[in-house]
Protein backbone atom coordinates (compact mmCIF):
# COMPACT_ATOMS: atom_id res chain seq x y z
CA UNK A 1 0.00 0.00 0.00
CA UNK A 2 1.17 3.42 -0.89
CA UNK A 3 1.17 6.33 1.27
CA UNK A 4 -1.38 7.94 -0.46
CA UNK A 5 -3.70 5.29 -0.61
CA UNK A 6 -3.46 4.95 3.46
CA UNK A 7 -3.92 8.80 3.72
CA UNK A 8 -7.54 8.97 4.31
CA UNK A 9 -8.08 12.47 5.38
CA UNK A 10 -5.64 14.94 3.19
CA UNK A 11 -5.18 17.94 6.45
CA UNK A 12 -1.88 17.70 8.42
CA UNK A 13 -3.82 15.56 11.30
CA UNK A 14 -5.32 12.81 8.52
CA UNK A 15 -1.76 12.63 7.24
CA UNK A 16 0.02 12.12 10.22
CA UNK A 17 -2.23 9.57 11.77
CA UNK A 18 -2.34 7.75 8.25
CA UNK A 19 1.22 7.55 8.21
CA UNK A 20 1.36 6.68 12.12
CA UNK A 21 -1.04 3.56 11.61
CA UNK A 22 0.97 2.21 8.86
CA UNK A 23 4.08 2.66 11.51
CA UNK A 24 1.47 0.73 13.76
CA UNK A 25 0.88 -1.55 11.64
CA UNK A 26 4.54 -2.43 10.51
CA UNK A 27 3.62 -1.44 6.97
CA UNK A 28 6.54 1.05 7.56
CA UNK A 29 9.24 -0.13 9.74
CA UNK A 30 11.79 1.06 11.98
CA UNK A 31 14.46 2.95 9.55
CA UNK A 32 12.67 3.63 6.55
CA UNK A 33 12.83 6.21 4.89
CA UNK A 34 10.15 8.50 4.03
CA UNK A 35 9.40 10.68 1.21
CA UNK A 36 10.10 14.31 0.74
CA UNK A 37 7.63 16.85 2.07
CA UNK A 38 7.69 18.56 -1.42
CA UNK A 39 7.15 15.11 -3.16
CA UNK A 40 4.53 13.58 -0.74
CA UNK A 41 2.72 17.20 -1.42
CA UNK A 42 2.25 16.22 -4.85
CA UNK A 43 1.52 12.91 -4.75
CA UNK A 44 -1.16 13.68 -2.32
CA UNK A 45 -2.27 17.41 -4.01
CA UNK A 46 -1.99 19.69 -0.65
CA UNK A 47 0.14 21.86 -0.02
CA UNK A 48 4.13 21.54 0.84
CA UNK A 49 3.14 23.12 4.33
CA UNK A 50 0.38 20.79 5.06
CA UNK A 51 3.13 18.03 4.63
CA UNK A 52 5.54 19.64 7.27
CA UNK A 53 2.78 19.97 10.05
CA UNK A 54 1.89 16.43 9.41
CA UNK A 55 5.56 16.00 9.94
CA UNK A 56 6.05 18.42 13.09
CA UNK A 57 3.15 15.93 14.74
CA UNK A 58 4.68 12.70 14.14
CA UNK A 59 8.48 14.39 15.12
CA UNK A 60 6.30 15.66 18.53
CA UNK A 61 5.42 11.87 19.78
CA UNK A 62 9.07 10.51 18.57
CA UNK A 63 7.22 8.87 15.74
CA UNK A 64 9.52 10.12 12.66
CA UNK A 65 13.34 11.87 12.73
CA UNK A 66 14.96 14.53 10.78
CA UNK A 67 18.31 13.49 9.52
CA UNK A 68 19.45 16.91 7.76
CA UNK A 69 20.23 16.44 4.15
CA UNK A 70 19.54 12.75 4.66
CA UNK A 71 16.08 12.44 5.01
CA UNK A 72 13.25 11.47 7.33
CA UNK A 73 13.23 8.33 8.84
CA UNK A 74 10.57 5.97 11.31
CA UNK A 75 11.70 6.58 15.07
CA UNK A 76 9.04 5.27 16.36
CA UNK A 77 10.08 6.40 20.35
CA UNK A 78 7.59 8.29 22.50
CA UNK A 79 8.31 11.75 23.10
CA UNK A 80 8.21 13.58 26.57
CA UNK A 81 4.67 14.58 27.21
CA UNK A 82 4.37 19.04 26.52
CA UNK A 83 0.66 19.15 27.82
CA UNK A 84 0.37 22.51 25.94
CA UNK A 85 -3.55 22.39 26.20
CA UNK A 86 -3.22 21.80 30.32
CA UNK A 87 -0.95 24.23 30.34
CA UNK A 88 -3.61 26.91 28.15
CA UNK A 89 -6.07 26.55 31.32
CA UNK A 90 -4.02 27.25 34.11
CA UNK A 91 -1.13 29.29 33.70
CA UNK A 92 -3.85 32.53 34.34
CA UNK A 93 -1.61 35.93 34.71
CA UNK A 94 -0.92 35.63 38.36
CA UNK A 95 -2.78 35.35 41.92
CA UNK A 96 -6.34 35.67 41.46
CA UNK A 97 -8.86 37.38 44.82
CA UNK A 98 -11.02 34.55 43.72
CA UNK A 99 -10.19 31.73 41.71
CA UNK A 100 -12.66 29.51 39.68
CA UNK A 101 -10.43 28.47 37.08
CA UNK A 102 -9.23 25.44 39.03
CA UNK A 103 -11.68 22.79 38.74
CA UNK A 104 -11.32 21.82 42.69
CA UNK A 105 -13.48 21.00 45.28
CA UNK A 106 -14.48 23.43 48.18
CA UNK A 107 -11.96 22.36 51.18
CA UNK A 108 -14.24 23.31 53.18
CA UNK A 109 -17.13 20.52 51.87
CA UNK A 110 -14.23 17.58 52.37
CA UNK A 111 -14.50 15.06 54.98
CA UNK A 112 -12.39 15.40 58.00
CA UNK A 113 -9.06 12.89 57.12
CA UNK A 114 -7.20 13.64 60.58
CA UNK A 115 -9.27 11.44 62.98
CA UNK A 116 -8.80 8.61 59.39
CA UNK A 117 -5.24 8.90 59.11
CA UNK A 118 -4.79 8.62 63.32
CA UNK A 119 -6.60 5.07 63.20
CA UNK A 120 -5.00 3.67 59.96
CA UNK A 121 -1.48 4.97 60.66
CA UNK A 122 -1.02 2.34 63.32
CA UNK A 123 -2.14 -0.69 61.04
CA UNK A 124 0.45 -2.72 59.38
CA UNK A 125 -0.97 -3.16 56.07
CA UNK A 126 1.87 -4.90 53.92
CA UNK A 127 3.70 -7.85 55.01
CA UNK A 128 4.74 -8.71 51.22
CA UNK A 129 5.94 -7.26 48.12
CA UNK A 130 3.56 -10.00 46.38
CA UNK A 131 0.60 -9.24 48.32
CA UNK A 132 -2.56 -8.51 46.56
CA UNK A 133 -2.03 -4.72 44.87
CA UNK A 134 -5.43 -4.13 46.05
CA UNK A 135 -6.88 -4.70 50.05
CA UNK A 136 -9.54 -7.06 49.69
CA UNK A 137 -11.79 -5.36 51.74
CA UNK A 138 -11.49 -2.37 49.98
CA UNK A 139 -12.09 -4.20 46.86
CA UNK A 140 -15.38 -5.76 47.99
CA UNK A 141 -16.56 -2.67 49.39
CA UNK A 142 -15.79 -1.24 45.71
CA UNK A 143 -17.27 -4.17 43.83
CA UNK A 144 -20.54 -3.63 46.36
CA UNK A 145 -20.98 -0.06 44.08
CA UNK A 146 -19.86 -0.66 41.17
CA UNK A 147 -22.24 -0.01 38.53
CA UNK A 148 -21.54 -3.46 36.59
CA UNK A 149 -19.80 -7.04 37.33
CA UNK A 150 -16.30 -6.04 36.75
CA UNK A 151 -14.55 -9.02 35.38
CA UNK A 152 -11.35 -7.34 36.91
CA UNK A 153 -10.56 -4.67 39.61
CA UNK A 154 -7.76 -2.48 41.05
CA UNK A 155 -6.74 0.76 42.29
CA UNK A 156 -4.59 3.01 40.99
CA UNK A 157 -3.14 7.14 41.73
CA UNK A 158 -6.14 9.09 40.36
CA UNK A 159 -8.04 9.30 37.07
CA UNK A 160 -5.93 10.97 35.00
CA UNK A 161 -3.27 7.73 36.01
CA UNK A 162 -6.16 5.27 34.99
CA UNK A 163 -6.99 7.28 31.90
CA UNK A 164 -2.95 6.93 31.14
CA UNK A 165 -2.83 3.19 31.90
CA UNK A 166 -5.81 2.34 30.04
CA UNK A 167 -5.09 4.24 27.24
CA UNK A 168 -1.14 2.69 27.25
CA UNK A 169 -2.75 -0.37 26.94
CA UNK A 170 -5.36 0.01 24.03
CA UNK A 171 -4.15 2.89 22.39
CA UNK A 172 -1.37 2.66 19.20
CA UNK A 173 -0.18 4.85 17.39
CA UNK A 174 -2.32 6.52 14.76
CA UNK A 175 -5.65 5.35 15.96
CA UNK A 176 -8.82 6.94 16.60
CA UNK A 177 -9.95 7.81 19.38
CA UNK A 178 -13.54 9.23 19.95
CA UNK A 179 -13.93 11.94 22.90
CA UNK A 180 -16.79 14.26 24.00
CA UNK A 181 -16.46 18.00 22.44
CA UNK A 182 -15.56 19.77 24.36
CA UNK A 183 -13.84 17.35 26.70
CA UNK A 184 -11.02 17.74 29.93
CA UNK A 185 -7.68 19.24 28.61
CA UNK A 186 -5.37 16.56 29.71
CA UNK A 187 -7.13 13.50 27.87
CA UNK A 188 -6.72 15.46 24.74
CA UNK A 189 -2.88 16.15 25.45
CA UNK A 190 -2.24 12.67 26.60
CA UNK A 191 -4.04 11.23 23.05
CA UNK A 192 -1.49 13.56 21.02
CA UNK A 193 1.33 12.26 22.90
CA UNK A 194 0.18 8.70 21.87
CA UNK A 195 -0.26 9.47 18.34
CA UNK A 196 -3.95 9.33 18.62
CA UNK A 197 -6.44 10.75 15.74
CA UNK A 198 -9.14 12.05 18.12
CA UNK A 199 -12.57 12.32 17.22
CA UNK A 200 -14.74 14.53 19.02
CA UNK A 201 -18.77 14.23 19.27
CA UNK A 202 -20.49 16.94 20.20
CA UNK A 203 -23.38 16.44 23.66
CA UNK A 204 -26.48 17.16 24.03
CA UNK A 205 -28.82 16.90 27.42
CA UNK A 206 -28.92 13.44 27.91
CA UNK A 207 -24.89 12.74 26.85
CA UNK A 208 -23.09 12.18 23.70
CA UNK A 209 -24.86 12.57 20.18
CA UNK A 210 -25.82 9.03 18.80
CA UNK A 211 -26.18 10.59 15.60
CA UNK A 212 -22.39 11.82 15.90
CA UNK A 213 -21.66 8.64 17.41
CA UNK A 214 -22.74 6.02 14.89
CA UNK A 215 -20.83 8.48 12.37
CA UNK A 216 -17.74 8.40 14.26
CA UNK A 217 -17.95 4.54 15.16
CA UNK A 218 -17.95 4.00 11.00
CA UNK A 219 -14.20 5.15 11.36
CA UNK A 220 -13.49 2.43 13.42
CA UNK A 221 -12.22 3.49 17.07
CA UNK A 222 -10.29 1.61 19.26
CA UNK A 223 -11.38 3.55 22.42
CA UNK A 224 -14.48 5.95 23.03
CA UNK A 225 -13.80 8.17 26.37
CA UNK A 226 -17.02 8.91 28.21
CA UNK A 227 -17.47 10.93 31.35
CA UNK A 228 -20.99 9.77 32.32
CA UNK A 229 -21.79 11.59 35.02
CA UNK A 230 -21.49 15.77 35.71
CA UNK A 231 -19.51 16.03 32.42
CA UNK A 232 -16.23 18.06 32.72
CA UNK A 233 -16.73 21.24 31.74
CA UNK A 234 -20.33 20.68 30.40
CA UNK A 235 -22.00 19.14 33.97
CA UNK A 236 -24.25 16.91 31.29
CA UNK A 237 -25.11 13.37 33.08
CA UNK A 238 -25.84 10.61 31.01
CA UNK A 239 -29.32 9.42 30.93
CA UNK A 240 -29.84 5.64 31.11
CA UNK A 241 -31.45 5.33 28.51
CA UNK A 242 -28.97 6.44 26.43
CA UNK A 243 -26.34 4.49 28.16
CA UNK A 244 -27.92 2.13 27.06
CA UNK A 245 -28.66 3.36 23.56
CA UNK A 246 -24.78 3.85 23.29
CA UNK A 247 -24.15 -0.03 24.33
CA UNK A 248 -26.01 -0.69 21.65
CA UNK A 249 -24.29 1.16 19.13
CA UNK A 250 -21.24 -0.11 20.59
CA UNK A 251 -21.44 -3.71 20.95
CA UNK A 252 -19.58 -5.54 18.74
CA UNK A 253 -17.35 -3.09 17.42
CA UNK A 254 -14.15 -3.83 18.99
CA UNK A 255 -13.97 -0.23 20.85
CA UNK A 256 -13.48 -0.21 24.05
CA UNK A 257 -15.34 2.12 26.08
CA UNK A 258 -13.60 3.80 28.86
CA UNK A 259 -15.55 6.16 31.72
CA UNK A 260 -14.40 8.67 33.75
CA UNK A 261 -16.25 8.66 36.87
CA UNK A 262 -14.69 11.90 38.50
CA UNK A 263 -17.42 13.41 40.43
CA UNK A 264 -18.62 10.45 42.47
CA UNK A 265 -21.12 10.58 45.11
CA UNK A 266 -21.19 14.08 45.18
CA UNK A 267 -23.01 13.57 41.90
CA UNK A 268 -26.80 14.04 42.39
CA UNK A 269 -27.15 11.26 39.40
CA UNK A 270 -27.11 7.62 40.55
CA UNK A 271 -23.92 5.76 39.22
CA UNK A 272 -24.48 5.12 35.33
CA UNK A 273 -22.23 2.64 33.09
CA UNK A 274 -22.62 1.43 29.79
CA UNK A 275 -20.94 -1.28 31.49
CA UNK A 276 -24.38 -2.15 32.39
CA UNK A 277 -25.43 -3.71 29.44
CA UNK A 278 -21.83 -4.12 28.10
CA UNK A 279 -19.54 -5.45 31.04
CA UNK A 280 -16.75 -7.07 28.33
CA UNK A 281 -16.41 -3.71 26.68
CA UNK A 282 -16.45 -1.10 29.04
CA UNK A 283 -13.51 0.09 31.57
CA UNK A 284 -15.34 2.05 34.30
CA UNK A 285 -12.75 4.50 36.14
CA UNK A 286 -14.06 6.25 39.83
CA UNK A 287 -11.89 8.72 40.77
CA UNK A 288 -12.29 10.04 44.98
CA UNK A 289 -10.33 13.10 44.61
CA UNK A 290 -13.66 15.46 44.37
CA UNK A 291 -15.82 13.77 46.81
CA UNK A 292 -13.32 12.63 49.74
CA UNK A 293 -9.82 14.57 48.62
CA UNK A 294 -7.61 14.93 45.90
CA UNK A 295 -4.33 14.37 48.41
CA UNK A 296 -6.10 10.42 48.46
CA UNK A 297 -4.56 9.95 44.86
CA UNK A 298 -6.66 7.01 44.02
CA UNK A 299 -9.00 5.86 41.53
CA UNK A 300 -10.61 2.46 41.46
CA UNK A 301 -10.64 1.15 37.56
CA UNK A 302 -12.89 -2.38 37.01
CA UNK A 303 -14.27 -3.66 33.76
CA UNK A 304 -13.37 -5.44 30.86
CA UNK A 305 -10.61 -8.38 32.35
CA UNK A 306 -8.27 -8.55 29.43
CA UNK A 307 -7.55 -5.10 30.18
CA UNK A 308 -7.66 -4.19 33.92
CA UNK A 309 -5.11 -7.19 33.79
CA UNK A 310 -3.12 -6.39 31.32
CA UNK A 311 -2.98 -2.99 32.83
CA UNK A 312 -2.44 -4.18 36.38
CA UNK A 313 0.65 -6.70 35.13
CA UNK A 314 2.30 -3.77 33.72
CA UNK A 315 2.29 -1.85 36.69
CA UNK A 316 4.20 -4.19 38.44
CA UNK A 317 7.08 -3.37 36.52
CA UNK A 318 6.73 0.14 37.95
CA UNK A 319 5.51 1.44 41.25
CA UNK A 320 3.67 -2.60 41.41
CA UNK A 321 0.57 -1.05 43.76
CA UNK A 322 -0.93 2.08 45.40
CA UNK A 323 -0.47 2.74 48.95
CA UNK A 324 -2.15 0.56 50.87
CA UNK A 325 -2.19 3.06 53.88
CA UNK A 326 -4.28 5.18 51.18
CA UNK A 327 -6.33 2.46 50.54
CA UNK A 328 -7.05 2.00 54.47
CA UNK A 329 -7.94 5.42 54.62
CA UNK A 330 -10.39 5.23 51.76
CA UNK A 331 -11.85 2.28 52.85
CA UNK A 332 -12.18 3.81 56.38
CA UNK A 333 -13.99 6.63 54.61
CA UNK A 334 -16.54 4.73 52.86
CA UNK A 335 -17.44 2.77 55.83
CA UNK A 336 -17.28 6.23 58.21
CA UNK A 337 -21.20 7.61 59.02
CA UNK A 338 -19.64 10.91 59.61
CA UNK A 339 -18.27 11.40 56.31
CA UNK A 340 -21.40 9.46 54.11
CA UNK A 341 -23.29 12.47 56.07
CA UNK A 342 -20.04 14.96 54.94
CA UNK A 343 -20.68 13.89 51.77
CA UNK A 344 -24.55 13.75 51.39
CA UNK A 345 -24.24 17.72 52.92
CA UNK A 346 -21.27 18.37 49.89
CA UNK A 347 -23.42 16.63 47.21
CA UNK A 348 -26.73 19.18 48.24
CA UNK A 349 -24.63 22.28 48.91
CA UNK A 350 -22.61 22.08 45.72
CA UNK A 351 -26.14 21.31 44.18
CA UNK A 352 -27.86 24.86 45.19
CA UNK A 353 -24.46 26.84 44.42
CA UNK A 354 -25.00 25.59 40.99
CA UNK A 355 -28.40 25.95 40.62
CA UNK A 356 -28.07 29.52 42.57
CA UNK A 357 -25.69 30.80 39.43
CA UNK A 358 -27.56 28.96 36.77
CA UNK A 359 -30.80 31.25 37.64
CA UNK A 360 -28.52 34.01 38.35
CA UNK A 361 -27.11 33.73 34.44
CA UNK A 362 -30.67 33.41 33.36
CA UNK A 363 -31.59 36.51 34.55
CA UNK A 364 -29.06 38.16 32.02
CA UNK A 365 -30.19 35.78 29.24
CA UNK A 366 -27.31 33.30 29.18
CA UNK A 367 -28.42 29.89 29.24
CA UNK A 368 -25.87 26.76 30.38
CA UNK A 369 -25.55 23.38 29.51
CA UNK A 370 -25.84 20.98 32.78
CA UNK A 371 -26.86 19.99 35.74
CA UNK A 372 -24.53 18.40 37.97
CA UNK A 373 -21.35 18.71 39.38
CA UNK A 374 -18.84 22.21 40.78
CA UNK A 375 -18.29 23.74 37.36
CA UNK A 376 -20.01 26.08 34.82
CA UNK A 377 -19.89 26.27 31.13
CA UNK A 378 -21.13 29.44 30.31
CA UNK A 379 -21.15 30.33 26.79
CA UNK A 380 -19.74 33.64 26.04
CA UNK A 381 -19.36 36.45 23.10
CA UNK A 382 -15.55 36.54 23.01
CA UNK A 383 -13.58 34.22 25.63
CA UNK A 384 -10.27 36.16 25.67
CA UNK A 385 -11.89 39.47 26.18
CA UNK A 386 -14.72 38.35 29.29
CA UNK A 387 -11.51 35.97 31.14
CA UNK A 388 -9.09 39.56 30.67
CA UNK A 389 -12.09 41.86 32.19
CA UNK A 390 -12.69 39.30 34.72
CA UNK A 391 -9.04 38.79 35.84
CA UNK A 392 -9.39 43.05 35.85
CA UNK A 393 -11.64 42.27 38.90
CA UNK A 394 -9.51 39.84 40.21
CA UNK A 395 -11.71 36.64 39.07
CA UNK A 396 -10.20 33.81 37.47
CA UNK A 397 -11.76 31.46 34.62
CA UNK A 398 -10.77 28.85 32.51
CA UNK A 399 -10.78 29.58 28.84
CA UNK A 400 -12.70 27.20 26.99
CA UNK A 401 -10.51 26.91 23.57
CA UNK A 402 -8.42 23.76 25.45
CA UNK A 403 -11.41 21.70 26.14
CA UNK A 404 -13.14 21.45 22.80
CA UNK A 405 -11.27 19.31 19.96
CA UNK A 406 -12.09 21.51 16.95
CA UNK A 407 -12.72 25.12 16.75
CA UNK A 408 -16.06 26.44 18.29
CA UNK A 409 -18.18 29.32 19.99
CA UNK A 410 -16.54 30.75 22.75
CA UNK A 411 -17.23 29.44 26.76
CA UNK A 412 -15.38 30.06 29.88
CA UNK A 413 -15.51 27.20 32.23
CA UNK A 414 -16.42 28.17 36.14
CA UNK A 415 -15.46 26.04 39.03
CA UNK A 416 -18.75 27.45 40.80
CA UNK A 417 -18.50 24.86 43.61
CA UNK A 418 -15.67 27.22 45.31
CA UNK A 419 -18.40 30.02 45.60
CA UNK A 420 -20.30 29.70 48.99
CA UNK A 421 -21.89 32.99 49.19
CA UNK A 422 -25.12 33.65 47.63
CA UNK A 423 -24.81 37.32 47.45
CA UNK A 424 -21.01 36.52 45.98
CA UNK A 425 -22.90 33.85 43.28
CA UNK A 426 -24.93 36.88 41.81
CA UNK A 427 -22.46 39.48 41.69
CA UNK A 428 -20.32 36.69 39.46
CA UNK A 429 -23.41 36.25 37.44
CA UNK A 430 -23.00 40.34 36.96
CA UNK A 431 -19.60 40.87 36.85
CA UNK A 432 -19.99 37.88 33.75
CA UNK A 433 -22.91 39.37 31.84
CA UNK A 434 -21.36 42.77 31.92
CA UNK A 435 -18.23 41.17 30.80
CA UNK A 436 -20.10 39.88 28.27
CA UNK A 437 -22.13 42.30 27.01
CA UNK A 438 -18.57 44.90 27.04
CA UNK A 439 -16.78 41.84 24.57
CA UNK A 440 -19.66 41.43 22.44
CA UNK A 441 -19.96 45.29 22.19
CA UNK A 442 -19.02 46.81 18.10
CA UNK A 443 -15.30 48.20 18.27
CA UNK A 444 -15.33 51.84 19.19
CA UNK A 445 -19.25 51.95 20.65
CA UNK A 446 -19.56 52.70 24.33
């Protein structure tokens, strides 16, 4: 097969993740040489600089090498990670009077870890470097939740670790990938650094687009990322019934779905999986870092056997398991009446400082998306202009150009769950709207 004829999608992205799954594939090995930019241009009609981008995004995840005068030639070594879209969401101009670009939980709202930590310090939890990488109490007390029968269970440090692992494991180079639009920075930074063609589907009020979704799934995926419930930045939760509308789309295709579960039971939604009606497919991820502390470091990550195992084996060539003091203390949590009651009081309070700005924006005439979790995304005339005149008044926001996978209208994204004070709540939703209304203003009108 010639280049050209594996070259699907003739923009610098469809070239360089054509190229990447013939690298995949072993079509083009180790060494070879590759053409030109100026003659792979023409054979393929686009322009020279089309060619070098494509190029530029291989050279970025350590996929192709320069030689000089010499040529191009398949590396095929990963490249250090930049996380340039990360980076676009919080590197903010400085110290912010109040910060909502963060995507954190409200201290405050977290369960009490001192009186935890005091009781599990004293236990001595490992007597063996071969000991189970998860405690088994803490796995049936997990398994007692979990939305599906997981053929396979473990724990690992936080979601974004799981996402990695998962990904490490299903992901090669050049595939596709399909993600919500918009989406959390870091899974679309961690996909380039793979290789990854990403496809993004665009939500709706009950989750992801089926209509986008079947179109996407005719491109053949190896991995669809959902976040099923309070949707980060949207707040969309996934109805069941189209979980289960999804599974059907899904099953048989040979893509495996994997769900971030980051908000946990400070969710108002009940716990929703496709797993449900596809348990073989689907790699369901619950993270505890908004609901009992992000210090924990943990996420629990059960599904599909083949590769919770596969994932779990490779770890043991690395750090091999995840503190099982940590573990104690989560497992201490779940079991503690004080903090189930900590966290039933989190999961109503975030719920009315939410629902307090949501009416707040209506007033002004700006609708959001969502229902559920601590953040906001509140569509907006010009992004740049509303996050400068907010940082003016000493508010931080997230842009929303990171999050989404292709160009679109412009959002900020508003960790609203740091906000406790109602009369603080509606001076945001002012502060916005006049923000707002000042961006989307004609140049030189006052």
């Amino acid at each position: 097969m010639s280049l050209a004829d594996a070259i699907e999608t003739r923009n610098a992205q469809g070239i360089a993740a054509g190229i990447g799954r013939l690298i995949t594939a072993g079509d083009l090995p180790v060494g070879d040489r590759l053409p030109t930019v100026r003659a792979l241009a023409r054979e393929l009609d686009v322009s020279p600089t089309t060619v070098s981008e494509a190029w530029r995004i291989l050279s970025a995840v350590g996929a192709i090498e320069a030689r000089g005068r010499n040529g191009t030639f398949v590396r095929q070594v990963p490249a250090p990670g930049a996380g340039h879209r990360y980076r676009r969401v919080t590197e903010g101009p400085g110290h912010f009077a109040l910060d909502l670009s963060t995507g954190t939980p409200d201290p405050a709202l977290l369960p009490d870890l001192g009186p935890i930590v005091a009781l599990v310090a004293r236990q001595n939890l490992t007597s063996s470097y071969l000991d189970p990488p998860v405690l088994p109490q803490l796995e049936e007390s997990l398994r007692s939740v979990w939305p599906f029968q997981a053929e396979s269970l473990t724990v690992v440090d936080g979601a974004m670790d799981a996402i990695d692992r998962v990904a490490q494991v299903i992901v090669r180079l050049g595939d596709r990938v399909v993600v919500e639009n918009p989406t959390f920075p870091p899974v679309l930074d961690l996909l380039d650094q793979l290789g990854a063609e990403v496809i993004g589907v665009d939500l709706d009020d009950e989750g992801i687009s089926l209509t986008s979704l079947e179109a996407a799934l005719a491109q053949k995926p190896s991995m669809v990322f959902l976040q099923p419930r309070a949707q980060n930045p949207t707040g969309i939760t996934t109805s069941g019934r189209r979980a289960r509308a999804i599974a059907k789309l899904l099953k048989g295709t040979g893509a495996l779905v994997v769900e971030d579960d980051h908000i946990g039971d400070i969710s108002e939604a009940p716990p929703i999986s496709v797993g449900t009606w596809l348990p073989s497919q689907t790699v369901h991820i619950r993270s505890f870092s908004k609901s009992h502390g992000p210090d924990l470091r943990l996420a629990a990550v059960g599904g599909a056997g083949e590769v919770v195992d596969a994932l779990a084996t490779r770890r043991f060539l690395g750090p091999g398991w995840s503190s099982r003091i940590l573990q104690a203390v989560l497992l201490a949590l779940l079991r503690d009446g004080r903090t189930i009651d900590q966290i039933t009081r989190a999961q109503v309070e975030y719920a009315a400082r939410r629902a307090a700005f949501a009416a707040a924006l209506a007033d002004h005439g700006i609708a959001a998306p969502g229902t559920d979790g601590i953040n906001q995304w509140v569509p907006v005339a010009d992004e740049r202009s509303t996050t400068v005149a907010l940082a003016a008044q000493g508010i931080g926001v997230a842009p929303g150009a990171p999050f989404l996978v292709r160009p679109g209208t412009g959002h900020v994204r508003i960790t609203i769950g740091l906000v406790d004070d109602p009369a603080t709540i509606a001076t945001l939703a002012d502060q916005l709207a006049a923000a707002d209304r000042a961006a989307a203003r004609p140049s030189g009108r006052r």
